[in-house]
PDB file of N, CA and C in Angstrom:
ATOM      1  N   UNK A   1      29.127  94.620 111.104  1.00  0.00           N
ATOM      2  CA  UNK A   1      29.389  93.344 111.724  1.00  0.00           C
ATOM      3  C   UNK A   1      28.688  93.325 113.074  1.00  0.00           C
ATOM      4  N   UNK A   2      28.065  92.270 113.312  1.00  0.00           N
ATOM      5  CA  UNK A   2      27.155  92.230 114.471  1.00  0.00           C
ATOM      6  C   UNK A   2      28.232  91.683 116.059  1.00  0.00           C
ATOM      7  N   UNK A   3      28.107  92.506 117.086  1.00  0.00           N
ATOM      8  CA  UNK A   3      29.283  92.882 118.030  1.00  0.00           C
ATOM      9  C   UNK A   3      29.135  91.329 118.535  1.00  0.00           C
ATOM     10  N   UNK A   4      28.188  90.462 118.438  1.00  0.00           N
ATOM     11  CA  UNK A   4      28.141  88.867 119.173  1.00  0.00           C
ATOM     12  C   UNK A   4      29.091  88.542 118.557  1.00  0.00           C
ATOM     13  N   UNK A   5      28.769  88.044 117.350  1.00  0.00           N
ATOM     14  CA  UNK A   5      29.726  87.461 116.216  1.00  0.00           C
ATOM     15  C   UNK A   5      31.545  87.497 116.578  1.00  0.00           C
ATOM     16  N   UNK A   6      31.535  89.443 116.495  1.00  0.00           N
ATOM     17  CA  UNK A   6      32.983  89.370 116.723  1.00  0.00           C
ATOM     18  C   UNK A   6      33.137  88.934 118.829  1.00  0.00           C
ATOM     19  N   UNK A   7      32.376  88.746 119.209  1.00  0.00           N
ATOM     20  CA  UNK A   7      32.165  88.090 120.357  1.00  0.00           C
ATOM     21  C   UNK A   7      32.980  86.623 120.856  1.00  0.00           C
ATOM     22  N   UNK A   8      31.886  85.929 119.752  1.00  0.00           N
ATOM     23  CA  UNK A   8      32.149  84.770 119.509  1.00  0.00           C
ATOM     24  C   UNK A   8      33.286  84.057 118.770  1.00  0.00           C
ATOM     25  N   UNK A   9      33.834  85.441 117.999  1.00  0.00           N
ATOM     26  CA  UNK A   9      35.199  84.689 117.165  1.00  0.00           C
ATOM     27  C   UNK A   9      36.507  84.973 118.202  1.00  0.00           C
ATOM     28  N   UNK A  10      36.239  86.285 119.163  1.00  0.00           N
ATOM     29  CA  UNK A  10      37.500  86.176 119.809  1.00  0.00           C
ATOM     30  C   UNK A  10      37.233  84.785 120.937  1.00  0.00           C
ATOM     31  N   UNK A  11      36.496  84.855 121.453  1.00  0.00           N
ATOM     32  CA  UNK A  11      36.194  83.603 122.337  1.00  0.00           C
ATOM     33  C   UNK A  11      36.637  82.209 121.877  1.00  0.00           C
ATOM     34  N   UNK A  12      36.272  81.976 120.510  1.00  0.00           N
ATOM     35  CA  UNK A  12      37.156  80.760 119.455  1.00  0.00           C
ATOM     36  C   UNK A  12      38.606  80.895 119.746  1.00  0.00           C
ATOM     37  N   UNK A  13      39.110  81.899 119.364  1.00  0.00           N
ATOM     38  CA  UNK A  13      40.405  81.951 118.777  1.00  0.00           C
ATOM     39  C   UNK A  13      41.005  81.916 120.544  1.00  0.00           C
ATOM     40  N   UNK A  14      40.408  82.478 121.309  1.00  0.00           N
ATOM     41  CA  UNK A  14      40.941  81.912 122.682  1.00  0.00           C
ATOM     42  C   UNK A  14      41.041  80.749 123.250  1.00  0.00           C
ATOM     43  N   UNK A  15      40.250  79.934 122.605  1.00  0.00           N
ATOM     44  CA  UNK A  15      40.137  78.787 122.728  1.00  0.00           C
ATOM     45  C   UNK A  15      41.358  78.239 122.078  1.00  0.00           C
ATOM     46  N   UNK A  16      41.276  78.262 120.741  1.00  0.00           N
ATOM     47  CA  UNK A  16      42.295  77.445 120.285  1.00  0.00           C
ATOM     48  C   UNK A  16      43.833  77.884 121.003  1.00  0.00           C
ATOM     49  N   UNK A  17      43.733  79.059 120.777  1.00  0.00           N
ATOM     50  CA  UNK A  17      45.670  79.459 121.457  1.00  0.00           C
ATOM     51  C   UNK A  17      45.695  78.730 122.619  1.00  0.00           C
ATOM     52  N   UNK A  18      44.703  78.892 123.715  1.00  0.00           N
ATOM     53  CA  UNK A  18      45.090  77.774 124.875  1.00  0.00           C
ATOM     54  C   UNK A  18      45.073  76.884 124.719  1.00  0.00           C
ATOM     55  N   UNK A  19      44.460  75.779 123.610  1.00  0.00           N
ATOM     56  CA  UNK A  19      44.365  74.266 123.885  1.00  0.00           C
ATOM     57  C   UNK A  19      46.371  74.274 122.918  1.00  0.00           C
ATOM     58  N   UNK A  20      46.843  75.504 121.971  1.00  0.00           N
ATOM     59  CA  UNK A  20      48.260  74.952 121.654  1.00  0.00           C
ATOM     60  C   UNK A  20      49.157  75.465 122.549  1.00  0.00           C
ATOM     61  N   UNK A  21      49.184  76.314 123.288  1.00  0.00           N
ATOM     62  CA  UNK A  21      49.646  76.503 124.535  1.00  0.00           C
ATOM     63  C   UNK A  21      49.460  75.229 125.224  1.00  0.00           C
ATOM     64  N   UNK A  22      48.722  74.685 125.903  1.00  0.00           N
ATOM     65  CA  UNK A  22      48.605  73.836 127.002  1.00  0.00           C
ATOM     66  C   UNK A  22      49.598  72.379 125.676  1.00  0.00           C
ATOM     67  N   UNK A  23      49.299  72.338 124.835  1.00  0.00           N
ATOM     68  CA  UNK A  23      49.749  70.867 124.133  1.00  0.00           C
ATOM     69  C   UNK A  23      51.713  71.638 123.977  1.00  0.00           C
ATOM     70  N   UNK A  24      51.738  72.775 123.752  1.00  0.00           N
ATOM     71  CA  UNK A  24      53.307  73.121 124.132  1.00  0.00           C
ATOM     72  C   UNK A  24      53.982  73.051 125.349  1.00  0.00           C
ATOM     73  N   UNK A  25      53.042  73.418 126.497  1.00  0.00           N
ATOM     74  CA  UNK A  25      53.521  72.722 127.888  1.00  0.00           C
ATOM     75  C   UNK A  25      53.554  71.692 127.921  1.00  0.00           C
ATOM     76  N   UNK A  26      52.895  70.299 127.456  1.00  0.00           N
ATOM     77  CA  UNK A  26      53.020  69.053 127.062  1.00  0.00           C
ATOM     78  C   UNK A  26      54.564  68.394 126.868  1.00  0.00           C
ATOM     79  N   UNK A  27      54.127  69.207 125.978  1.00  0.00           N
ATOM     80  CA  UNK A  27      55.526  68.542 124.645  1.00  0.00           C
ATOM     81  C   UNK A  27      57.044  69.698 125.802  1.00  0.00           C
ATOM     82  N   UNK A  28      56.822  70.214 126.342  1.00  0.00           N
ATOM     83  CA  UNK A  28      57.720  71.168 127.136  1.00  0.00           C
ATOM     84  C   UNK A  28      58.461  70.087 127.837  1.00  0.00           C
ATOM     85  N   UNK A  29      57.284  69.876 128.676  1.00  0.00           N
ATOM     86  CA  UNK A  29      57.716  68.651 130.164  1.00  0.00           C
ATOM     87  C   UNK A  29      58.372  67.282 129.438  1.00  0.00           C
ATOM     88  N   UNK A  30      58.003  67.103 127.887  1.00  0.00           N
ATOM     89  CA  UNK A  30      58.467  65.300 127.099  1.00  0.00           C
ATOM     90  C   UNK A  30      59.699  65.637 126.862  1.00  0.00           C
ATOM     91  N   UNK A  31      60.088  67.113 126.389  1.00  0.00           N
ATOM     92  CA  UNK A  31      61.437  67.201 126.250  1.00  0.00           C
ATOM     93  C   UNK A  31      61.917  67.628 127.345  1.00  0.00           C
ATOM     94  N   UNK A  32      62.183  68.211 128.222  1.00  0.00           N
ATOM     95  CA  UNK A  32      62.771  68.078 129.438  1.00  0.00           C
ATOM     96  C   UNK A  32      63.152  66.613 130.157  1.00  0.00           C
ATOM     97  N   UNK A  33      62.010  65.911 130.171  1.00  0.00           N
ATOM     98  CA  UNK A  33      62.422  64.552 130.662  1.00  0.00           C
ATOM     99  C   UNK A  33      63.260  63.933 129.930  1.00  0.00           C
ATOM    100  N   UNK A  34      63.860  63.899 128.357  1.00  0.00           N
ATOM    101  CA  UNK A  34      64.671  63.550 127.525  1.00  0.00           C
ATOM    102  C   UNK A  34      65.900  64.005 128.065  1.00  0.00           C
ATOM    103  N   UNK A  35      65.789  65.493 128.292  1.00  0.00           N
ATOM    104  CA  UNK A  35      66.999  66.192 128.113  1.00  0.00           C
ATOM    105  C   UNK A  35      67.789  65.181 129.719  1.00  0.00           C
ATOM    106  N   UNK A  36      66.896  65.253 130.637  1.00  0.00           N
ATOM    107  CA  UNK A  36      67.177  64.955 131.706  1.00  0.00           C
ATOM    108  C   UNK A  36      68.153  63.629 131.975  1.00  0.00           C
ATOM    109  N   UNK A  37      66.911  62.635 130.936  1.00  0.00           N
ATOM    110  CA  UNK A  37      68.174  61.360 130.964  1.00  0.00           C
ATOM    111  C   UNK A  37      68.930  61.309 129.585  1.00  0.00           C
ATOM    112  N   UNK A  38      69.059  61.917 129.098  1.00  0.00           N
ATOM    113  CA  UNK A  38      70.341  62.534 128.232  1.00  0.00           C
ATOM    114  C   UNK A  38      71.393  62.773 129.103  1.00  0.00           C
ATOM    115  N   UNK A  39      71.246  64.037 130.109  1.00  0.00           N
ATOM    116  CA  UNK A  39      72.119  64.241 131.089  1.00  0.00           C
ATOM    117  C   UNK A  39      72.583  63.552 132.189  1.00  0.00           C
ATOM    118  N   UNK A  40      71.564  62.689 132.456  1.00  0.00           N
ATOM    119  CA  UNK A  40      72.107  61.098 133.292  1.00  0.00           C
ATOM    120  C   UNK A  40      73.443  60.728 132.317  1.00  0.00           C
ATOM    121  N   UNK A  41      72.988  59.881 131.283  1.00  0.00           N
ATOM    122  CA  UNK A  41      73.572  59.048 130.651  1.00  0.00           C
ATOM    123  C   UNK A  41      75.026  59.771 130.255  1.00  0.00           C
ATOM    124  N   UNK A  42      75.101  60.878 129.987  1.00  0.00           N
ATOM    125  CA  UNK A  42      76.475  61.527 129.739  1.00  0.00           C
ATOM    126  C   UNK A  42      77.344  61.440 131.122  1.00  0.00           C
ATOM    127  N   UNK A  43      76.306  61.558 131.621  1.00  0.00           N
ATOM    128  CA  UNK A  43      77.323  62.241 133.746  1.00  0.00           C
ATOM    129  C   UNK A  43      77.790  60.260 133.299  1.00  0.00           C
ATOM    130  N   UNK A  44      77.122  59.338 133.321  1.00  0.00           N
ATOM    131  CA  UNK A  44      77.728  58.268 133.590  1.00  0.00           C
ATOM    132  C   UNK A  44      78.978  57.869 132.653  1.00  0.00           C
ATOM    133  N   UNK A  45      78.861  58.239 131.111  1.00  0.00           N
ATOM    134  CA  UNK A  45      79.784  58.442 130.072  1.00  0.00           C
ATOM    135  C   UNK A  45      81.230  59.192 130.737  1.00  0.00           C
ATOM    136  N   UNK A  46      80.854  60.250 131.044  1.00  0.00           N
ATOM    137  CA  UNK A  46      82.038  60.945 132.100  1.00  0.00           C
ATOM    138  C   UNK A  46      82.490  59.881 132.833  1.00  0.00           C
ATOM    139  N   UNK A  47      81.933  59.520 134.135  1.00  0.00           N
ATOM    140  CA  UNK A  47      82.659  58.899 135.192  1.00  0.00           C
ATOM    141  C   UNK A  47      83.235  57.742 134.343  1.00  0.00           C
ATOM    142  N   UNK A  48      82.526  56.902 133.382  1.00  0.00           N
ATOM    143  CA  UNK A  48      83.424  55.859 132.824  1.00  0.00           C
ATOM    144  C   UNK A  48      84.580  56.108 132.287  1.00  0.00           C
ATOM    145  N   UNK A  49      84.604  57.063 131.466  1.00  0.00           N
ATOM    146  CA  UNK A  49      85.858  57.498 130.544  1.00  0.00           C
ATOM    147  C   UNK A  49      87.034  58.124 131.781  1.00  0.00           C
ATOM    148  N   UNK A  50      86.294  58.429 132.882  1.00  0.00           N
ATOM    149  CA  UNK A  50      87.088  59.025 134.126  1.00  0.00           C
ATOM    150  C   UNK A  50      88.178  57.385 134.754  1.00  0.00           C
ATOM    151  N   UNK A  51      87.442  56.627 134.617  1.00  0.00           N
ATOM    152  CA  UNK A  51      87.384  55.355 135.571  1.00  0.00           C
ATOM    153  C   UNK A  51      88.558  54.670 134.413  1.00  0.00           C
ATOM    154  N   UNK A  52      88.246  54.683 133.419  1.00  0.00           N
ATOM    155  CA  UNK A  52      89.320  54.261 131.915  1.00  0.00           C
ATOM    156  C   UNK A  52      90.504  54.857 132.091  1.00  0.00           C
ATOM    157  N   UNK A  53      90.302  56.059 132.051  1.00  0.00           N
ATOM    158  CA  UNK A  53      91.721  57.173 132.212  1.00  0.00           C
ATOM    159  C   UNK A  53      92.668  56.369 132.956  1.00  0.00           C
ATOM    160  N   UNK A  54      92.117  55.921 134.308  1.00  0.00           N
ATOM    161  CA  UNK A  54      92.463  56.214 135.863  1.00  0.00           C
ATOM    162  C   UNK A  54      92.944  55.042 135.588  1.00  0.00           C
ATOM    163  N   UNK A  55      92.844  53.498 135.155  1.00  0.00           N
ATOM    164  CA  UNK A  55      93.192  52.328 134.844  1.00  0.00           C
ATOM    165  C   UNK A  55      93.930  51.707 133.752  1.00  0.00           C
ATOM    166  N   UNK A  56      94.044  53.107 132.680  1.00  0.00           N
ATOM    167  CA  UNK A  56      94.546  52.770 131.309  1.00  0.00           C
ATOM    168  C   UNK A  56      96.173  52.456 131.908  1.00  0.00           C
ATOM    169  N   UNK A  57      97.044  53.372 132.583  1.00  0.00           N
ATOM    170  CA  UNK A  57      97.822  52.969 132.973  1.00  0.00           C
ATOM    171  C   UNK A  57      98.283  51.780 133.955  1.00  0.00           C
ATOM    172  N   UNK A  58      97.633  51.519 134.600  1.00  0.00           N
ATOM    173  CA  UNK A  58      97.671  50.237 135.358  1.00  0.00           C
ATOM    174  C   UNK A  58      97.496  49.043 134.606  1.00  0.00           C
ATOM    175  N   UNK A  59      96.453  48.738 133.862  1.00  0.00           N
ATOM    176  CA  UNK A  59      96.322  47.945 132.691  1.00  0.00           C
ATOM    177  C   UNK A  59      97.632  47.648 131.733  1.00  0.00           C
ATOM    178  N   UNK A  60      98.077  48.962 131.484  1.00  0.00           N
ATOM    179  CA  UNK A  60      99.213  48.683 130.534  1.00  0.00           C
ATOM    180  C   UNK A  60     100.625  48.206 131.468  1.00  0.00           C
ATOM    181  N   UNK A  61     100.503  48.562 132.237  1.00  0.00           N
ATOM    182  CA  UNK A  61     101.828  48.018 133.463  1.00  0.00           C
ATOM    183  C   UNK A  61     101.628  46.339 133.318  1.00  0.00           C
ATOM    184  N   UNK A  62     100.437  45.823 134.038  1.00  0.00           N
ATOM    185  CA  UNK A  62      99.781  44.915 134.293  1.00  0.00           C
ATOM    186  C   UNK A  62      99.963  43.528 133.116  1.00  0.00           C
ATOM    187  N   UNK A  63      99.991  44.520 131.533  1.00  0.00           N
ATOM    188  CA  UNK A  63      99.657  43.828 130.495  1.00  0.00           C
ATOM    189  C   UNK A  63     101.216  43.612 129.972  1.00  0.00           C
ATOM    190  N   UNK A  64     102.332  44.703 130.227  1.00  0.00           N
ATOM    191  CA  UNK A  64     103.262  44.136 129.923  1.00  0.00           C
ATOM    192  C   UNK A  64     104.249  43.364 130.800  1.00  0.00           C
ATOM    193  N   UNK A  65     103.681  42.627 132.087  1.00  0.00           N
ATOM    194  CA  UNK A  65     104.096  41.603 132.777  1.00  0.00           C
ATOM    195  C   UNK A  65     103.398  40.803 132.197  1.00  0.00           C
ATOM    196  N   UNK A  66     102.483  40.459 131.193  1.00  0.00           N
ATOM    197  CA  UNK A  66     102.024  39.071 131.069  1.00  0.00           C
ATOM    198  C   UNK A  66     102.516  38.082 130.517  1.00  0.00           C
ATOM    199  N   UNK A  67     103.486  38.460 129.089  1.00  0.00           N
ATOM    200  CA  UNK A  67     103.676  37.427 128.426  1.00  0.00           C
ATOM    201  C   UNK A  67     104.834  36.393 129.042  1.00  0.00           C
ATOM    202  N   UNK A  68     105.092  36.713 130.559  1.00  0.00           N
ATOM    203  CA  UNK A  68     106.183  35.931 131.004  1.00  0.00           C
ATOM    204  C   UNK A  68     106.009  35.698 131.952  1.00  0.00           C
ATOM    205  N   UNK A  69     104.661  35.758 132.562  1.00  0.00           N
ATOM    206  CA  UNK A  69     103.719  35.123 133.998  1.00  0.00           C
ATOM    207  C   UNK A  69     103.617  33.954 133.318  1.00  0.00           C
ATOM    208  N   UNK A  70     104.125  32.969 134.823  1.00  0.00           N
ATOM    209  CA  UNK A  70     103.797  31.743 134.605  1.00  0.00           C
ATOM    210  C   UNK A  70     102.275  30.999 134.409  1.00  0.00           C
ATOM    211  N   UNK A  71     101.793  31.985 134.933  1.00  0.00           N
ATOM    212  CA  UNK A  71      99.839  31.744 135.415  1.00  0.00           C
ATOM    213  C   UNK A  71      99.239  32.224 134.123  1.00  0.00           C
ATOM    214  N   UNK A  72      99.779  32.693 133.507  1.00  0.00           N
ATOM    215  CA  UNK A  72      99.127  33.614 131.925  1.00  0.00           C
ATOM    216  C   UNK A  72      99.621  32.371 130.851  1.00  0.00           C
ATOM    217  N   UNK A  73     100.855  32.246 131.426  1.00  0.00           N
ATOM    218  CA  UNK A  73     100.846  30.988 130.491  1.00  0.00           C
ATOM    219  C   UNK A  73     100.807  29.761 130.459  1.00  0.00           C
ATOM    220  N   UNK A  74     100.093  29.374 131.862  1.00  0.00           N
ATOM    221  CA  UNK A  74      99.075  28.390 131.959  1.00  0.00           C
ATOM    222  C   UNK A  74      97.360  28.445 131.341  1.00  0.00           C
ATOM    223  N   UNK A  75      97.091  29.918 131.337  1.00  0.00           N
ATOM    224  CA  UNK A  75      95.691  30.285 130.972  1.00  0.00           C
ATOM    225  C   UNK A  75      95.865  29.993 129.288  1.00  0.00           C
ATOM    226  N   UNK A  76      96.813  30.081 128.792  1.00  0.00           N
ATOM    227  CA  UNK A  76      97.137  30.666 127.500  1.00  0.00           C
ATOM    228  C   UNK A  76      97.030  28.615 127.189  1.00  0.00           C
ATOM    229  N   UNK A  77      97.440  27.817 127.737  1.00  0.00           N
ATOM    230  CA  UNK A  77      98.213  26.767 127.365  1.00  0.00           C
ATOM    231  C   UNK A  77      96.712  26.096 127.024  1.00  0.00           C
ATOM    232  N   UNK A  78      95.964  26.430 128.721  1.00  0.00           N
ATOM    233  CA  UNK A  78      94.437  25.857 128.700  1.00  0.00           C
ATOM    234  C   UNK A  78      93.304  26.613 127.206  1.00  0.00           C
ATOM    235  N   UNK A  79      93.723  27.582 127.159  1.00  0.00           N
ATOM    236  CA  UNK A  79      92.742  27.819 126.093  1.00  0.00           C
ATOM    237  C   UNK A  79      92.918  27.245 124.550  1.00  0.00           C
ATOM    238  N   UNK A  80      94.014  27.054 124.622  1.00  0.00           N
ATOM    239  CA  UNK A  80      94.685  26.164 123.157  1.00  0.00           C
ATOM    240  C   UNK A  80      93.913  25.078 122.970  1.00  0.00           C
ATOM    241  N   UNK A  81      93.908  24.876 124.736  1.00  0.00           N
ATOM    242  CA  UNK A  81      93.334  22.764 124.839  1.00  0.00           C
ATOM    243  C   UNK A  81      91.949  22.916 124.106  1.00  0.00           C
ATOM    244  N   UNK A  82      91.327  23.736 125.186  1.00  0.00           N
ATOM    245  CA  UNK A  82      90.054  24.078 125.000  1.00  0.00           C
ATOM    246  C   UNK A  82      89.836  24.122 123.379  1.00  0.00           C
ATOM    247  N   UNK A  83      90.307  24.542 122.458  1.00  0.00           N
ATOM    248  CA  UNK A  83      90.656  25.286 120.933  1.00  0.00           C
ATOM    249  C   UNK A  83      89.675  26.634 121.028  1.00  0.00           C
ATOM    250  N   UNK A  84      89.795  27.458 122.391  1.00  0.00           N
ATOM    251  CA  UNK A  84      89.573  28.742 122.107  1.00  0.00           C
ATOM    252  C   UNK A  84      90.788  29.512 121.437  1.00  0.00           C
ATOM    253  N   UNK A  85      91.918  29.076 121.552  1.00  0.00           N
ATOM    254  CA  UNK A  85      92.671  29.898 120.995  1.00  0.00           C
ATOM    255  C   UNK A  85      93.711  28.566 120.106  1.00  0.00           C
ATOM    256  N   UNK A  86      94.494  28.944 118.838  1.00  0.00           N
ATOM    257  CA  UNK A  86      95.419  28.504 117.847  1.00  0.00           C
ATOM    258  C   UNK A  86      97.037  28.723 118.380  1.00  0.00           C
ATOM    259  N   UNK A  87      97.291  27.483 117.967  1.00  0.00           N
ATOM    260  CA  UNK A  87      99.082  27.696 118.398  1.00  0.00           C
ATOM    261  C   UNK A  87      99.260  28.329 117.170  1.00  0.00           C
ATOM    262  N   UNK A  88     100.377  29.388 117.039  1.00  0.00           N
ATOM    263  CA  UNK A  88     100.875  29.283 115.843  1.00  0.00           C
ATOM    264  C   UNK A  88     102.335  29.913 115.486  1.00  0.00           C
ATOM    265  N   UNK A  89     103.091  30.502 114.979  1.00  0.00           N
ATOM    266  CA  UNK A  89     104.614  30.899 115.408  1.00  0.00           C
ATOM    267  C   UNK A  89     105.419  31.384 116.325  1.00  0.00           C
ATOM    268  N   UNK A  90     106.247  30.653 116.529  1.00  0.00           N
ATOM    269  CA  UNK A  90     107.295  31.456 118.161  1.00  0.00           C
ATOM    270  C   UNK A  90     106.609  33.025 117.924  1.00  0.00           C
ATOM    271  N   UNK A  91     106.611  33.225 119.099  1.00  0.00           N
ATOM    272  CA  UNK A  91     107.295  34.681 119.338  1.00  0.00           C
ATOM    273  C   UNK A  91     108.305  35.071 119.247  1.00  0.00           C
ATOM    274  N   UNK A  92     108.278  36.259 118.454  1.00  0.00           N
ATOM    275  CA  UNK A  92     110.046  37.024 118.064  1.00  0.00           C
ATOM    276  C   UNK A  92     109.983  37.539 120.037  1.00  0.00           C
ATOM    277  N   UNK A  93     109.656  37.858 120.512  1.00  0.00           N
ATOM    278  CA  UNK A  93     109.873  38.355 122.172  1.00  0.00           C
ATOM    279  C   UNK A  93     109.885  37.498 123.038  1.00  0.00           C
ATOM    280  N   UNK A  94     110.105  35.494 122.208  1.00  0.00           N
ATOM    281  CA  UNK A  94     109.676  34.907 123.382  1.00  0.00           C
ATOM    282  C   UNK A  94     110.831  34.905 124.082  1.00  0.00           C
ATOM    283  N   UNK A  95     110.659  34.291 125.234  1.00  0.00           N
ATOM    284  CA  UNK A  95     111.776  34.183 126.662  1.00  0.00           C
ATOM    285  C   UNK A  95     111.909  32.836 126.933  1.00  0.00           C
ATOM    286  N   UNK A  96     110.987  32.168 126.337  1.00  0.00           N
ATOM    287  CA  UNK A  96     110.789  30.627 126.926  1.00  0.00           C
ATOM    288  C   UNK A  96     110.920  30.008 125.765  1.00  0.00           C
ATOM    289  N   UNK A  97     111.549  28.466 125.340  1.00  0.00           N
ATOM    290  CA  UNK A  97     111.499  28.115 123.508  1.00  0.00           C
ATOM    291  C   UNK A  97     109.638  27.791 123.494  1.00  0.00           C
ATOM    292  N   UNK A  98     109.464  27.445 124.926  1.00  0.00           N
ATOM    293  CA  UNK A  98     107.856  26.737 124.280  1.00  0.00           C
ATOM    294  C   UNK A  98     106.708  27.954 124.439  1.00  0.00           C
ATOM    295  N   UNK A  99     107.204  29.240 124.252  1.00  0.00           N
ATOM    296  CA  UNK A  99     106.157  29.784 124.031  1.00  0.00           C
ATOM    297  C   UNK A  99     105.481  30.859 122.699  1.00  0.00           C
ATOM    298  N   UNK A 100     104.662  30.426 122.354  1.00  0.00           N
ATOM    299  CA  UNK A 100     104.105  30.789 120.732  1.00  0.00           C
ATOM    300  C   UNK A 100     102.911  31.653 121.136  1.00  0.00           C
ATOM    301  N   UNK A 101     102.973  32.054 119.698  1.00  0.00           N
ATOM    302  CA  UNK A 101     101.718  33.459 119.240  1.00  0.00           C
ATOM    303  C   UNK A 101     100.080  32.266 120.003  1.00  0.00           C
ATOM    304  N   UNK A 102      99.757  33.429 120.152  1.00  0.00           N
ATOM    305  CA  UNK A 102      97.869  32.718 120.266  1.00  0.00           C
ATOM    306  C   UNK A 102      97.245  33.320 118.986  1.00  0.00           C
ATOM    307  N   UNK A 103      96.614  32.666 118.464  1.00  0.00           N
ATOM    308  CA  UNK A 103      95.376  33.178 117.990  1.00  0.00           C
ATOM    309  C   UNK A 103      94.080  32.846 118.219  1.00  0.00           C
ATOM    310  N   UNK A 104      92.867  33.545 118.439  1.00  0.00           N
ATOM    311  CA  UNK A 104      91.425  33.731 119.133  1.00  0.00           C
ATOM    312  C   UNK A 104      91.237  32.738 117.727  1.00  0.00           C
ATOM    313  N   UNK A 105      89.986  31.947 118.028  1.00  0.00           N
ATOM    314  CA  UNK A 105      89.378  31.143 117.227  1.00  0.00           C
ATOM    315  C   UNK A 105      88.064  30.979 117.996  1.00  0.00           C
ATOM    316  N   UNK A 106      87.479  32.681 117.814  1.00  0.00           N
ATOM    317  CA  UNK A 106      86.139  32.536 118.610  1.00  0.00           C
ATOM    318  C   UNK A 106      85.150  33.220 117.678  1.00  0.00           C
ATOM    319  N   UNK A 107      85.153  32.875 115.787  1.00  0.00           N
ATOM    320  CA  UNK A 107      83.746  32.830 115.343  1.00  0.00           C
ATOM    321  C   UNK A 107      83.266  32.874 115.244  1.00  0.00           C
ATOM    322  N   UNK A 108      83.070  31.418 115.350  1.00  0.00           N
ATOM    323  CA  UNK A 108      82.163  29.966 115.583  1.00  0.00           C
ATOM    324  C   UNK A 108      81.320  30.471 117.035  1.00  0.00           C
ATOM    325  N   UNK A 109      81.811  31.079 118.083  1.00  0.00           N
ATOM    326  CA  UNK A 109      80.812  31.241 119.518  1.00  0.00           C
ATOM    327  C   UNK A 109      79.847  32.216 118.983  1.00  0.00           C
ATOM    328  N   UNK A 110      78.743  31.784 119.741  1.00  0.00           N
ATOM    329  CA  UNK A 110      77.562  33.315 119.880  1.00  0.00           C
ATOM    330  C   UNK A 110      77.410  33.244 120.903  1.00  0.00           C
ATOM    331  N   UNK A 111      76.529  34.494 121.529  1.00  0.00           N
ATOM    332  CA  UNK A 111      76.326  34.326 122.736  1.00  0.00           C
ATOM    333  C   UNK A 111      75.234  33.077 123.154  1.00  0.00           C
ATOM    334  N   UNK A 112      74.315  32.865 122.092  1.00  0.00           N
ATOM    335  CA  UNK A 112      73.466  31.376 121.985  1.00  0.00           C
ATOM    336  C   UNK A 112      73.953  30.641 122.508  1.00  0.00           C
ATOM    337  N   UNK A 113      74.733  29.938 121.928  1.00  0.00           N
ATOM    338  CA  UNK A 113      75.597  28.628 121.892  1.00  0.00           C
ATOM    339  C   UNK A 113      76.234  29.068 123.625  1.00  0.00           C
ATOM    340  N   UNK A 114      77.180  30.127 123.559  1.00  0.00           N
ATOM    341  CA  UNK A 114      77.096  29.766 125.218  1.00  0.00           C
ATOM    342  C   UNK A 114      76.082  30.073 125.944  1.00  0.00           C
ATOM    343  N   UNK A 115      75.445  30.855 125.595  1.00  0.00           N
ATOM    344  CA  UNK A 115      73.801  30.932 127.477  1.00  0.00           C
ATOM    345  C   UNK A 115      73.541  29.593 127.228  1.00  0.00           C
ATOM    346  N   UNK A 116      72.893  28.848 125.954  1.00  0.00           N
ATOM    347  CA  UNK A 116      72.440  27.541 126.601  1.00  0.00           C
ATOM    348  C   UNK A 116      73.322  26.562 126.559  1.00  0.00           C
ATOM    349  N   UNK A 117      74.685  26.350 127.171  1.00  0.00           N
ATOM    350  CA  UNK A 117      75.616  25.581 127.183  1.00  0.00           C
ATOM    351  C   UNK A 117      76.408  25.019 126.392  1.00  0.00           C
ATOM    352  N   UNK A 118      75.876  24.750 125.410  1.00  0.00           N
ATOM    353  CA  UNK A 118      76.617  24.335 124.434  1.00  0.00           C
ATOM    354  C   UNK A 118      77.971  24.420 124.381  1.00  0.00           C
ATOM    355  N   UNK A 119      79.038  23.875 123.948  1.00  0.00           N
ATOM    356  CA  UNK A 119      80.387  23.395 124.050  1.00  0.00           C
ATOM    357  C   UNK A 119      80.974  24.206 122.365  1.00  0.00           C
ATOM    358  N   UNK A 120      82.001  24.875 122.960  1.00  0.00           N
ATOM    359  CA  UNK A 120      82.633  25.509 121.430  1.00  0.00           C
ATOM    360  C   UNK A 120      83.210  24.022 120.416  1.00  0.00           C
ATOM    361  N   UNK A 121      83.030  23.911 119.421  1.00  0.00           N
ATOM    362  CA  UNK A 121      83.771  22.742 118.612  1.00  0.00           C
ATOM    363  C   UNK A 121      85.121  22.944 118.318  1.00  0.00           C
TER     364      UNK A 121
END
């Protein structure tokens, strides 16, 4: 075997290992930057589910004063008008004779119909 030859083939084959080396540092740095906002997006997943925790109880305090706020059941009375929401049987818990179940009668909405104004039917 003539000593150029095997010269020239290690010189090839050096070639190629560095150009997949250098395209693995590539692809190194594409996944790192993934991993990176992967790890954003979780740290923010955390603080939300942190922020939920921290309010789930307040919420539920909050939610079982409602059905006998006078202001909730003014909101409640207006959305009937509106026909976002359905009258429909007393409440077995009511406190008041005139106050009944709601039901949502929201469909019919997309977010379409409300961004460009449109009026629920």
């Amino acid at each position: 075997m003539n000593v150029q030859l095997l010269l020239d083939n290690l010189a090839e084959q050096e070639q190629q290992i560095a150009a997949e080396a250098e395209k693995l540092r590539g692809r190194i740095e594409e996944l790192t930057g993934q991993i990176g906002e992967l790890d954003r997006q979780l740290e923010e997943l955390k603080i939300t589910r942190k922020t939920r925790d921290g309010l789930a109880g307040e919420i539920a305090h909050l939610e079982s004063g409602l059905p006998n706020n006078p202001a909730y059941q003014q909101v409640l009375k207006r959305f009937v008008e509106l026909g976002l929401f359905a009258e429909t049987e007393p409440r077995p818990f009511a406190h008041h004779p005139r106050e009944t179940s709601i039901t949502p009668r929201t469909a019919h909405l997309t977010q379409a119909n409300t961004r460009n104004g449109h009026q629920p039917t």
